[in-house]
Protein backbone atom coordinates (compact mmCIF):
# COMPACT_ATOMS: atom_id res chain seq x y z
CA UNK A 1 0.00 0.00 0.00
CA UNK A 2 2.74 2.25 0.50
CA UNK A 3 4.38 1.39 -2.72
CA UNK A 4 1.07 2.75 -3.97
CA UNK A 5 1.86 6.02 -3.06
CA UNK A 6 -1.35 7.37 -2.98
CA UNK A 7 -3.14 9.28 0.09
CA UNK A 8 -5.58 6.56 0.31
CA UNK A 9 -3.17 3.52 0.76
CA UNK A 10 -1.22 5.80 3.33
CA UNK A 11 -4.07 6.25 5.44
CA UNK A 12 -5.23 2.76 5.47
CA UNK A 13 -1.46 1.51 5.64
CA UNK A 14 -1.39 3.44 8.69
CA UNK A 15 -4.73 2.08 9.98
CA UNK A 16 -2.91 -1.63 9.89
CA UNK A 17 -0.01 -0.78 11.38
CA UNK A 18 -2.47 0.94 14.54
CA UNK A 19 -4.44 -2.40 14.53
CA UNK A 20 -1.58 -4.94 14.57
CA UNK A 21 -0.20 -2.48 17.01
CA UNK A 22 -2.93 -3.25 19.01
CA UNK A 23 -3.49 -6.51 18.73
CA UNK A 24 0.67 -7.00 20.02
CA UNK A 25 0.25 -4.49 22.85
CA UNK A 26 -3.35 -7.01 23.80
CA UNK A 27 -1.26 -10.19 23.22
CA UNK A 28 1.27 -8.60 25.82
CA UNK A 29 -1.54 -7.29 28.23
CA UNK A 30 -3.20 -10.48 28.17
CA UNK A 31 -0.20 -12.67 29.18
CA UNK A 32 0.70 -10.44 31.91
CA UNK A 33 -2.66 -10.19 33.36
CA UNK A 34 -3.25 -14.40 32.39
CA UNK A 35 0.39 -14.39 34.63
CA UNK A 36 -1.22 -12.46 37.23
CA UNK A 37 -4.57 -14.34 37.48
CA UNK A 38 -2.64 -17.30 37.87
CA UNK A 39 -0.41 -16.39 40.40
CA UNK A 40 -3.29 -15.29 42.61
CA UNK A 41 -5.02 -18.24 41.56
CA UNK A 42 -2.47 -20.29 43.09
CA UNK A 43 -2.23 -18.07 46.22
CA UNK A 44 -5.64 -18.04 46.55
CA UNK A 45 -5.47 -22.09 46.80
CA UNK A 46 -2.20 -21.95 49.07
CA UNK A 47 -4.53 -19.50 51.53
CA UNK A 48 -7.68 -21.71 50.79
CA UNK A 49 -5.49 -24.75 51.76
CA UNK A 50 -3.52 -22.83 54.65
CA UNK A 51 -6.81 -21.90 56.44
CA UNK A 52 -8.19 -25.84 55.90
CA UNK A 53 -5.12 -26.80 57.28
CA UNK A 54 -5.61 -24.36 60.47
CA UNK A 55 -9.09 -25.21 60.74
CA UNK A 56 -8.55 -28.95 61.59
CA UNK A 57 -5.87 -28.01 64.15
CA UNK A 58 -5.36 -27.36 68.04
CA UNK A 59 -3.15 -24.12 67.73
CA UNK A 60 -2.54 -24.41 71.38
CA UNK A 61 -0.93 -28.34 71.72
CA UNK A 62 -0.21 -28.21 67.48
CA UNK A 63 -2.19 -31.67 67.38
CA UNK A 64 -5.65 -32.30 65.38
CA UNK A 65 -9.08 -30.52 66.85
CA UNK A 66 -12.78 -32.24 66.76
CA UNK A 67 -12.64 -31.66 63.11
CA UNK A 68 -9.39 -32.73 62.14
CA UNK A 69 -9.88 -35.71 64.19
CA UNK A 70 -13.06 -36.42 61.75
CA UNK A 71 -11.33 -35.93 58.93
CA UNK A 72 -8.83 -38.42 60.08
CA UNK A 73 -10.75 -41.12 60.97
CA UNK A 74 -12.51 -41.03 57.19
CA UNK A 75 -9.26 -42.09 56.59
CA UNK A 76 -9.22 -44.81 58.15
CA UNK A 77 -11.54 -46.32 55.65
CA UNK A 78 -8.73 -48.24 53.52
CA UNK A 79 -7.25 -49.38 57.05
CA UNK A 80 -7.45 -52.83 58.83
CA UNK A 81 -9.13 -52.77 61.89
CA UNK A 82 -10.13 -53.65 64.39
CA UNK A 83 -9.71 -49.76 65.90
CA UNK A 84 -9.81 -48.77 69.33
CA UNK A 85 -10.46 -45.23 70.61
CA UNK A 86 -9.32 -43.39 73.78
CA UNK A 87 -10.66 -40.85 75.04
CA UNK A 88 -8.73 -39.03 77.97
CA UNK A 89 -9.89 -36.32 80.39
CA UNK A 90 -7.52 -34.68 82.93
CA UNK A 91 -8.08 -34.91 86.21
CA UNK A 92 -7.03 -31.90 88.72
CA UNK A 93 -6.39 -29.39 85.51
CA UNK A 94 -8.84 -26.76 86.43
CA UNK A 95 -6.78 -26.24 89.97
CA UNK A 96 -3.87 -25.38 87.41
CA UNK A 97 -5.65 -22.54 85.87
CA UNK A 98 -6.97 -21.19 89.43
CA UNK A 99 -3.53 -21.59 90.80
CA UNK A 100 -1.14 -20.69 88.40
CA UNK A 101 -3.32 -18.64 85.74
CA UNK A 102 -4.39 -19.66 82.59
CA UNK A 103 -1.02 -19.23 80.43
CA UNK A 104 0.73 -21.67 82.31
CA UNK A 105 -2.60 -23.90 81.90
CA UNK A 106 -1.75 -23.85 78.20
CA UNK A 107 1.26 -24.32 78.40
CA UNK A 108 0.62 -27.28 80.32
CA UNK A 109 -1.54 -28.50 78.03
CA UNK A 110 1.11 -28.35 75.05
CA UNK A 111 3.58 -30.56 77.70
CA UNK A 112 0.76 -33.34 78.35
CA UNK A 113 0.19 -33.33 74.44
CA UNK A 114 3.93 -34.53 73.92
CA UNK A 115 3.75 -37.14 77.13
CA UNK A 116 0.66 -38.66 75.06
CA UNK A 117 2.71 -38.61 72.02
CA UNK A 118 5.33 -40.31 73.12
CA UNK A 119 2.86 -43.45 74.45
CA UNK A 120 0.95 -43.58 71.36
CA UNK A 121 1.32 -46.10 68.97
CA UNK A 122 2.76 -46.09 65.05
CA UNK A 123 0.31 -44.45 63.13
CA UNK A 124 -2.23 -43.61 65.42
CA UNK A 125 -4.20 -40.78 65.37
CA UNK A 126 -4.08 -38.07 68.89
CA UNK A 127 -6.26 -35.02 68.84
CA UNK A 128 -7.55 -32.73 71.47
CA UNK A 129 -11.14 -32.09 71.30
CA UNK A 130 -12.22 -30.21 74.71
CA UNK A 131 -10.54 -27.88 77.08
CA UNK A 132 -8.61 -31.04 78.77
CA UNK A 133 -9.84 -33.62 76.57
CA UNK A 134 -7.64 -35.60 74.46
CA UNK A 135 -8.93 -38.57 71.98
CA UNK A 136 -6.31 -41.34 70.84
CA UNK A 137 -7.23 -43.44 68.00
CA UNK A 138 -5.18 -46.35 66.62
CA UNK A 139 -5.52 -49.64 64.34
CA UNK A 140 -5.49 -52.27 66.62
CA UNK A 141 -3.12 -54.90 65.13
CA UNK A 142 -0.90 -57.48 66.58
CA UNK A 143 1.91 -55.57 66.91
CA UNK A 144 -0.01 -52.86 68.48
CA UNK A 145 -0.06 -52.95 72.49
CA UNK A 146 -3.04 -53.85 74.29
CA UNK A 147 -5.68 -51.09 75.26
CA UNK A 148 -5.12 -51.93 78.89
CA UNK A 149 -1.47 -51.90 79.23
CA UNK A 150 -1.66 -48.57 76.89
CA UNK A 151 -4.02 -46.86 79.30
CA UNK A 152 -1.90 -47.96 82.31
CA UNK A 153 1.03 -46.59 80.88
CA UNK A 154 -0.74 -43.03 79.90
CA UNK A 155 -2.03 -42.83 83.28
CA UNK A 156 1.33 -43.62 85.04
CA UNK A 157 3.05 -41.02 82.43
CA UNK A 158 0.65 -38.26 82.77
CA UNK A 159 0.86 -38.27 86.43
CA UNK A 160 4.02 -37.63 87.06
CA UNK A 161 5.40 -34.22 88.40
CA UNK A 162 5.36 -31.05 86.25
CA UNK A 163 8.19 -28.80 86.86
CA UNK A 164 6.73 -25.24 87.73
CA UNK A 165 3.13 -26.76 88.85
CA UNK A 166 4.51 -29.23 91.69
CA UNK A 167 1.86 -28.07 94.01
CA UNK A 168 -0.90 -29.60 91.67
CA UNK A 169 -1.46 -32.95 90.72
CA UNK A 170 -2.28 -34.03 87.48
CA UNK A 171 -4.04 -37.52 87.07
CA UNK A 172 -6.12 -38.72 83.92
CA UNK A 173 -9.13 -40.76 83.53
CA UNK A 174 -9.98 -43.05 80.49
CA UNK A 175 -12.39 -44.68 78.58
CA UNK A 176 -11.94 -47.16 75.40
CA UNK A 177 -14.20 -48.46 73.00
CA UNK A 178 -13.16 -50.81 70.36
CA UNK A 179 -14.93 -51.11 67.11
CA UNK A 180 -14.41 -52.80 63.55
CA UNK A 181 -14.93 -49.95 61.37
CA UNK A 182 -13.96 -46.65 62.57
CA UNK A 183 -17.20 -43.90 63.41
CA UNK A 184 -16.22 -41.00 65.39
CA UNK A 185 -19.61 -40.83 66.81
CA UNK A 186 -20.63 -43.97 68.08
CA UNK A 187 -16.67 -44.35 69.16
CA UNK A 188 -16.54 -41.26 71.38
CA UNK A 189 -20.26 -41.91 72.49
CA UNK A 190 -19.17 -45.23 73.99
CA UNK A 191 -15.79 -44.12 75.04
CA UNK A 192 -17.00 -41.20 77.10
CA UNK A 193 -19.65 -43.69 78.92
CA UNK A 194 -16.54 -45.55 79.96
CA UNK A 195 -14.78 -42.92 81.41
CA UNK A 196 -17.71 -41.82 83.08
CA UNK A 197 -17.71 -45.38 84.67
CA UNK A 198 -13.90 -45.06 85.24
CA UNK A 199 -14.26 -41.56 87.09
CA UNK A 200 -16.64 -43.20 89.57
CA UNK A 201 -14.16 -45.70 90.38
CA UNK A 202 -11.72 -42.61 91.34
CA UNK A 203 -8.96 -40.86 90.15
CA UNK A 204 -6.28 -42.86 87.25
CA UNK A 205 -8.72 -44.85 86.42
CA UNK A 206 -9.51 -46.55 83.01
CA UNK A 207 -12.63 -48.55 82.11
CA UNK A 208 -13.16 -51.11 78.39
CA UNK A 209 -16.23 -50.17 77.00
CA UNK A 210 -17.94 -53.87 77.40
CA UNK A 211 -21.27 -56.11 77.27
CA UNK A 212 -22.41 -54.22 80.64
CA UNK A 213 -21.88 -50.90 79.63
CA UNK A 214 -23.51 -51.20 76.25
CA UNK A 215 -26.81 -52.63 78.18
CA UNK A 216 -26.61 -49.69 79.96
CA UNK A 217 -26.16 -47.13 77.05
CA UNK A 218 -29.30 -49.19 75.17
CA UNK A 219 -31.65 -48.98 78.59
CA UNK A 220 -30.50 -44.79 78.72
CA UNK A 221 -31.05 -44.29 75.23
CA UNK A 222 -34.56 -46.36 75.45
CA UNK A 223 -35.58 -44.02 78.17
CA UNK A 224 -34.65 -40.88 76.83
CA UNK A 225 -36.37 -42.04 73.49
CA UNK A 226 -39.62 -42.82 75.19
CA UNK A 227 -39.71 -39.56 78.02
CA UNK A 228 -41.68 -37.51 76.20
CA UNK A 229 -44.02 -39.49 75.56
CA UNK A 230 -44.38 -40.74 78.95
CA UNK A 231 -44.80 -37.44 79.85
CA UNK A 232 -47.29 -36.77 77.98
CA UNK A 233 -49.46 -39.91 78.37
CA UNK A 234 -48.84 -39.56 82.11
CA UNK A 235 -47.46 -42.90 82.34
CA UNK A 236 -44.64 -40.88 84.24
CA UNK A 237 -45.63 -38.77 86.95
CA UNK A 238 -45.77 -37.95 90.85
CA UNK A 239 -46.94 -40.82 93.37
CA UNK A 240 -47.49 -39.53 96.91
CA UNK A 241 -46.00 -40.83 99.91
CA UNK A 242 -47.60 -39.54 103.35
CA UNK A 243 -46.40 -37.76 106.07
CA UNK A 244 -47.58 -38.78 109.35
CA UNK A 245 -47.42 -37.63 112.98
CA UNK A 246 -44.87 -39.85 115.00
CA UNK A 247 -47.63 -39.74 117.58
CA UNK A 248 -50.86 -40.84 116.26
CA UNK A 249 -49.91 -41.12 112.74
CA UNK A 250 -52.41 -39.07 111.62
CA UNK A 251 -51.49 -37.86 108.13
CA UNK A 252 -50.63 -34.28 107.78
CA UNK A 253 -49.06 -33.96 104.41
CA UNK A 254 -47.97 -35.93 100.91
CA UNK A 255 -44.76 -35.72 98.81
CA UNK A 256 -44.63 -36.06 95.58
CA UNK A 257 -42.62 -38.85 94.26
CA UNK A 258 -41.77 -39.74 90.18
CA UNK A 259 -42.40 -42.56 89.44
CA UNK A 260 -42.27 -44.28 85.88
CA UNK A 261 -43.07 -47.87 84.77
CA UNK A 262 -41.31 -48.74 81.52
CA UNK A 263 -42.71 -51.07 79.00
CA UNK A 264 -39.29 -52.55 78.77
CA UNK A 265 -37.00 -51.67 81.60
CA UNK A 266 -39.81 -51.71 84.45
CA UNK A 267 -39.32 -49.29 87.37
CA UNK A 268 -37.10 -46.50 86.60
CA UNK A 269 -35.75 -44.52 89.83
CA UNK A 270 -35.94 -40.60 89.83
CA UNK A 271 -32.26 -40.07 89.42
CA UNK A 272 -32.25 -41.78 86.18
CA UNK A 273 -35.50 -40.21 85.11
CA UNK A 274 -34.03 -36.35 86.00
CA UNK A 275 -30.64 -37.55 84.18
CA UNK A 276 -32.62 -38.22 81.23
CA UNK A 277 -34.91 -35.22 81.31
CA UNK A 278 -31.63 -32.99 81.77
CA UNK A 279 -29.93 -34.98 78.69
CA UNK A 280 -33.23 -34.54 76.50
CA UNK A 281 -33.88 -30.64 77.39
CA UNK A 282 -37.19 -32.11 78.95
CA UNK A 283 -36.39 -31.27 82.50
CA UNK A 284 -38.75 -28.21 82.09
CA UNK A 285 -41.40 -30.27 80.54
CA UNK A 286 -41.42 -32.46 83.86
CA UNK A 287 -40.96 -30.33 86.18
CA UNK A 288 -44.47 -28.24 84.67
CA UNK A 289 -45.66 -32.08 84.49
CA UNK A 290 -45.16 -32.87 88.09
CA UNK A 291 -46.26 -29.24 89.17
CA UNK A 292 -49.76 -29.59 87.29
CA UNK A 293 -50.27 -33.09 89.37
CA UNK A 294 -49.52 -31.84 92.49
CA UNK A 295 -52.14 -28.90 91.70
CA UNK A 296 -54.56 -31.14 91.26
CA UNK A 297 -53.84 -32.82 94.55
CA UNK A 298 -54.48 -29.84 96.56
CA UNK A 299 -57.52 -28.91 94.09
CA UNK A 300 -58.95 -32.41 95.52
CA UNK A 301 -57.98 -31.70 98.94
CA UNK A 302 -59.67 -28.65 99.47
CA UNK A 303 -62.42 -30.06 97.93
CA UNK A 304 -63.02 -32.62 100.08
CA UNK A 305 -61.51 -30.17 103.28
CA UNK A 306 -58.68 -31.64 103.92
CA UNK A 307 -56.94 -27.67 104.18
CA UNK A 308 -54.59 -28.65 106.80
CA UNK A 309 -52.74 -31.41 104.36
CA UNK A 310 -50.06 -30.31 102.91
CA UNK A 311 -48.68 -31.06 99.19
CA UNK A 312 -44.76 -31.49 98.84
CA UNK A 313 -43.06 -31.00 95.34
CA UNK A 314 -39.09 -31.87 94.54
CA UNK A 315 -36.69 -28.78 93.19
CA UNK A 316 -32.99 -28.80 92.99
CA UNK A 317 -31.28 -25.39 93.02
CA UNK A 318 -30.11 -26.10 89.91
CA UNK A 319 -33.96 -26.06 88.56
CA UNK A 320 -34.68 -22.89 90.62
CA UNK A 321 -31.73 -21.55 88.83
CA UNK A 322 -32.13 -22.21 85.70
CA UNK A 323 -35.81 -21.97 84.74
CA UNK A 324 -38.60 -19.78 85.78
CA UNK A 325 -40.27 -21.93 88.83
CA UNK A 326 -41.01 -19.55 91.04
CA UNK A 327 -43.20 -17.90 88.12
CA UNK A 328 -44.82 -21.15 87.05
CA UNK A 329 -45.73 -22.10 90.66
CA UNK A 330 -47.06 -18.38 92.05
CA UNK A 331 -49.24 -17.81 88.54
CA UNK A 332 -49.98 -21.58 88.82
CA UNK A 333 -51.75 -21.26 92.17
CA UNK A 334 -53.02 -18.32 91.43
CA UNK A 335 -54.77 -19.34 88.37
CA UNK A 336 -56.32 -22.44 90.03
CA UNK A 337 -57.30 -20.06 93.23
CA UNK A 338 -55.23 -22.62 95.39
CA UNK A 339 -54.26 -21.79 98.87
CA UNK A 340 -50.17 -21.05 99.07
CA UNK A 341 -50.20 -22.57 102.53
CA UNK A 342 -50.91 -26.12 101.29
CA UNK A 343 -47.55 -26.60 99.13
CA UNK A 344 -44.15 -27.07 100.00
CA UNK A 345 -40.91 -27.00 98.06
CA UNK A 346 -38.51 -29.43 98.87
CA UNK A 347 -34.72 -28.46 97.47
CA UNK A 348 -31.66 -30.43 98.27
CA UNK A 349 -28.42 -28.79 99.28
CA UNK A 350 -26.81 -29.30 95.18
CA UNK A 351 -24.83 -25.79 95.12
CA UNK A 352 -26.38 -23.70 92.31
CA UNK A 353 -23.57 -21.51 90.18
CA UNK A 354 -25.61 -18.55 90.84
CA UNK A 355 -26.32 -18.50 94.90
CA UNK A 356 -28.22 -14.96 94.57
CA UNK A 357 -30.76 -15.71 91.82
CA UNK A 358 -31.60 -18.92 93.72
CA UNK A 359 -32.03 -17.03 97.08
CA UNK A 360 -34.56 -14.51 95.17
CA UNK A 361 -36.36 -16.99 94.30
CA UNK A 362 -36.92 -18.49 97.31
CA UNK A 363 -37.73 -15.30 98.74
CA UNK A 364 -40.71 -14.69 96.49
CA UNK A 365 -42.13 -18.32 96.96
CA UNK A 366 -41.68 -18.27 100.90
CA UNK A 367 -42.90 -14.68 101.05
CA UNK A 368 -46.19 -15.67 99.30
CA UNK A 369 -46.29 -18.60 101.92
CA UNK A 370 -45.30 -21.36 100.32
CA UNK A 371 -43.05 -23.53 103.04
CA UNK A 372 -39.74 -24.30 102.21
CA UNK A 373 -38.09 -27.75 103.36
CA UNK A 374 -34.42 -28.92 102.95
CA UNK A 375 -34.10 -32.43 101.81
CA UNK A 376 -31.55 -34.96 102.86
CA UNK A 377 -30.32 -33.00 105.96
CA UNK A 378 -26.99 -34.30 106.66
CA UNK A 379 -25.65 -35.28 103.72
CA UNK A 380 -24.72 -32.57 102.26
CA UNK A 381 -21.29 -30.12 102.63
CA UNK A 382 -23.23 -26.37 104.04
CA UNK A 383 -25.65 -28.50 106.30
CA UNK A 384 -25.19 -26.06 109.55
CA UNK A 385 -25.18 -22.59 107.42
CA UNK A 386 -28.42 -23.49 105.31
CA UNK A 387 -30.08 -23.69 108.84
CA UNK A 388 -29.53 -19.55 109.06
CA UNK A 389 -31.63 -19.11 106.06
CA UNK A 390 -34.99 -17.72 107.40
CA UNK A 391 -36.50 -18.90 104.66
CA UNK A 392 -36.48 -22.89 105.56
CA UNK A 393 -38.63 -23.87 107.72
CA UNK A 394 -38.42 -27.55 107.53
CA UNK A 395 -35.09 -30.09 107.19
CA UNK A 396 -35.77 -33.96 106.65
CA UNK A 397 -33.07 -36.16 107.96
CA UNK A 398 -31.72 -38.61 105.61
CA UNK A 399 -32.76 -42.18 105.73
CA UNK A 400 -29.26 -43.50 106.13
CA UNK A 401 -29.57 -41.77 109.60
CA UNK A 402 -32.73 -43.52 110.41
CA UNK A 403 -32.49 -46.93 108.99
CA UNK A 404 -31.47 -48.66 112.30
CA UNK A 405 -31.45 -46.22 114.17
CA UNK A 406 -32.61 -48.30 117.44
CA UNK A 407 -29.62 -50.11 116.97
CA UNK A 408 -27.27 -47.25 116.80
CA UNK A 409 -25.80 -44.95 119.17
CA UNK A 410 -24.23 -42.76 117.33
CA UNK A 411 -26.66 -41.90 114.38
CA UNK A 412 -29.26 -41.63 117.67
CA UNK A 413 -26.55 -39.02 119.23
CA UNK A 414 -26.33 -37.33 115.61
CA UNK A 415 -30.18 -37.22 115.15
CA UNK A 416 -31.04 -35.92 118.80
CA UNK A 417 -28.31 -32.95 117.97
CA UNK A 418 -30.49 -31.99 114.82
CA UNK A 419 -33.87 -32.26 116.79
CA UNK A 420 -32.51 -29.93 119.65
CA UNK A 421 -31.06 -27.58 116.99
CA UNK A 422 -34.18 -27.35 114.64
CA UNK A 423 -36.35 -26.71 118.16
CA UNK A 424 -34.23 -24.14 119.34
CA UNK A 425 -34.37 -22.27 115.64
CA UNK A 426 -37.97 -23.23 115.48
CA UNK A 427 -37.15 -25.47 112.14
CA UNK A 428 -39.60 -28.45 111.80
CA UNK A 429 -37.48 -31.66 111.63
CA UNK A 430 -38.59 -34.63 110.03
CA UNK A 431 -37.43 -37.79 109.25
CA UNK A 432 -37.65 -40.34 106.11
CA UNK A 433 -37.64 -43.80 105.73
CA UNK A 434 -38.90 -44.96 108.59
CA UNK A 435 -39.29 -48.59 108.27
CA UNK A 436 -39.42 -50.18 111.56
CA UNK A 437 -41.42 -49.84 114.85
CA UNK A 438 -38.22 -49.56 116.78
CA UNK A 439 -37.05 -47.35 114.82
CA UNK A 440 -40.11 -44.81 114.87
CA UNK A 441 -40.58 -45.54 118.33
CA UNK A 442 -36.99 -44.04 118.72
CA UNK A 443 -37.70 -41.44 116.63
CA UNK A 444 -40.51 -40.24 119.05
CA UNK A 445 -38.47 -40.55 122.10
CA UNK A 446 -36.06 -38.58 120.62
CA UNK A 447 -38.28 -35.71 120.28
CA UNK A 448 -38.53 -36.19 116.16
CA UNK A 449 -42.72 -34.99 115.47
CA UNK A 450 -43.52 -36.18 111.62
CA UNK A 451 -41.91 -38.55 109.51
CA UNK A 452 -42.83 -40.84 106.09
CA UNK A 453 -41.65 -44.44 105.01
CA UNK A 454 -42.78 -48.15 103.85
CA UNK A 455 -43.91 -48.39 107.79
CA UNK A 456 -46.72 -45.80 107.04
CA UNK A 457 -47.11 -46.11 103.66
CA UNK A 458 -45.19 -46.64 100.06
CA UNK A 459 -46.13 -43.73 97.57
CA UNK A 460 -49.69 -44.18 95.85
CA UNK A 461 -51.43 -42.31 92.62
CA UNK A 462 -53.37 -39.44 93.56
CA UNK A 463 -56.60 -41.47 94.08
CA UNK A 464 -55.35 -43.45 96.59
CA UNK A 465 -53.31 -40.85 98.54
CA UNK A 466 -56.44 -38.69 98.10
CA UNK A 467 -58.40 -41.57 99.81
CA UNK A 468 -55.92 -42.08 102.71
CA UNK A 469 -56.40 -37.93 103.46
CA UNK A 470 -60.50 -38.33 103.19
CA UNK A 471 -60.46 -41.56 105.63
CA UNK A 472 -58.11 -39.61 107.75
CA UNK A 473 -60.35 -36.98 108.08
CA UNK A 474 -63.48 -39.04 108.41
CA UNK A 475 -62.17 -41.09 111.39
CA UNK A 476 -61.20 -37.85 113.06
């Protein structure tokens, strides 16, 4: 075109050389940018990788966390098993953190990480999971040592001396479970109900997750399956077990008592039914349950003018803390225009976190004049100081003071020492499970006025403990 020579070519001669221009300067533009994208491509993935990498681990003892530890046992997939999981909880660890501060907590925690370490076999898998929790898991092979003799060794590693914490002792408790194919659930479900049996034995102990235990983790997870709906069917409920006069056994009151008849397991006792309502998130649910029969108790009684009896209900501290009873029971009454003065709280001395919201509560309920009782008087670690609370105006001594008591000297010497003291604060004292003639007749001599147990009566449905407070009052 330029060989042409004419304006025309020029001008479009120089309109190719702007385009090719163009298109070189894009070429070069487009590889630095495609350079670019790929560099922070690949950063990007480093980072993305990084942060997966940080988010499976313990930052504080550099070993896996809960989900590292998940990641590695879908590893485990492609591995022989059998495989064997331990879970280990510290005992004594929280006295390091009150004594010596957290920091030197942590880095306790980092030392105990490397003792573990250094027990665990080839190849197995250690990660910490909770604040002092640790979970071992290994294939368990012939080569591999026994569960037993590994948990012994932990146990006698881990609780030796710390330098800079020697006035603390460290101990650890653990629980095994072994299993053919690997499942982090079901192994740390089973592992932590053997440590749970180990920690009752005491301190360094370890428990095998066995026949026993998994009958007992079927019979909890059947009753926690079927609460609710013995709850709501009323197949679960209060039974009522009088209180008497020592003198003439007249009956002056009724406490209420769960009681639950499974289709499978038969009786269940009222510590395992509260363990399962607190597992389930139920416990509120019961507690309104139990509240509504006893209600309806003193609806009957004052009905049939039996105002002097007097309905008792179970609360721990823990309840009072946590939920709203003091409003359920006060608008409860209210509503059903029941006398205050014919129901009783019964709490047992289980320290609540939060001592002041408790003690409010109580306030309200007694100052509306509602009686408040302390259960199992004696057994408990602030037995003397609750007696200054105003507020309680009845203690019952606990049974394993009374069983026997003709035959004893001392738990007579120990139960005339609480009926002086409750006189001279003018608490009532009252005594349960009275089973024995000698042993009420005792009772009386020492001074003791009211008391329940199988001598009187077992607890009965509301009919029949209804029926025991009308013939009471029709003989008198």
């Amino acid at each position: 075109m330029l060989t042409k020579g004419t304006l025309e070519n020029y001008i479009l001669a120089f309109a190719v050389l702007l385009f090719e221009g163009g298109l070189a300067r894009a070429s070069f533009v487009g590889q630095a940018r495609f350079r670019d994208a790929s560099r922070l491509r690949h950063q990007a993935e480093r980072l993305a990788a990084e942060m997966e990498r940080n988010s499976r681990e313990d930052h504080l003892t550099a070993l896996l966390n809960r989900r590292g530890l998940e990641h590695a046992i879908d590893q485990f997939e492609n591995t022989d098993g059998p495989f064997v999981a331990m879970l280990i909880d510290l005992d004594g660890f929280k006295s390091v953190n009150d004594t010596y501060g957290h920091r030197t907590g942590d880095e306790l925690l980092a030392r105990i990480a490397r003792r573990i370490e250094e027990e665990a076999p080839e190849g197995s898998t250690l990660a910490r999971i909770g604040g002092d929790e640790f979970v071992l898991v290994f294939s368990s092979l012939r080569n591999s040592p026994s569960p037993s003799n590994l948990a012994s060794n932990l146990i006698s590693k881990l609780a030796r001396p710390y330098p800079g914490v020697a006035s603390v002792r460290i101990g650890a408790s653990i629980g095994i479970y072994s299993a053919k194919n690997p499942g982090l659930t079901e192994m740390l479900l089973r592992a932590d109900i053997a440590i749970y049996t180990a920690k009752r034995r005491g301190r360094n102990e370890f428990c095998l997750f066995d026949a026993e235990l998994d009958r007992e983790l079927q019979r909890r997870q059947s009753i926690e399956r079927d609460l609710h709906s013995a709850i709501k069917t009323r197949s679960l409920g209060p039974w009522f077990q009088p209180i008497v006069r020592l003198d003439t056994e007249a009956v002056i009151g009724f406490e209420g008592l769960l009681r639950w008849s499974h289709p499978i397991h038969g009786s269940i006792s009222p510590p395992e039914i509260m363990t399962a309502a607190r597992e389930t998130g139920m416990l509120q649910l019961l507690t309104q349950a139990v509240f509504s029969e006893c209600c309806a108790f003193i609806d009957a009684l004052v009905k049939a003018d039996c105002r002097d009896v007097r309905v008792t209900m179970n609360v721990s501290p823990r309840e009072l803390e946590a939920g709203d009873i003091d409003e359920m029971v006060l608008n409860g009454l209210a509503a059903k225009d029941l006398p205050a003065t014919m129901f009783e709280i019964e709490i047992t001395e289980e320290s609540p976190v939060d001592p002041d919201r408790v003690d409010e509560k109580l306030g309200r309920l007694s100052h509306a004049g509602i009686s408040i009782a302390l259960d199992v008087f004696g057994t408990g670690f602030s037995t003397l100081a609750s007696l200054k609370d105003s507020r309680i105006r009845k203690v019952k001594i606990d049974q394993g003071f009374i069983r026997g008591l003709a035959k004893s000297r001392e738990d007579r010497l120990l139960v005339k020492t609480v009926i002086d003291l409750g006189r001279t604060l003018g608490i009532e004292v009252m005594a349960e499970g009275v089973e024995t003639e000698a042993d009420r007749q005792t009772l009386h001599k020492l001074g003791c006025k009211t008391a329940q147990g199988f001598l009187f009566s077992k607890a009965v449905p509301l009919s029949q403990a209804l029926g025991l407070a009308v013939k009471e009052r029709q003989e008198l």
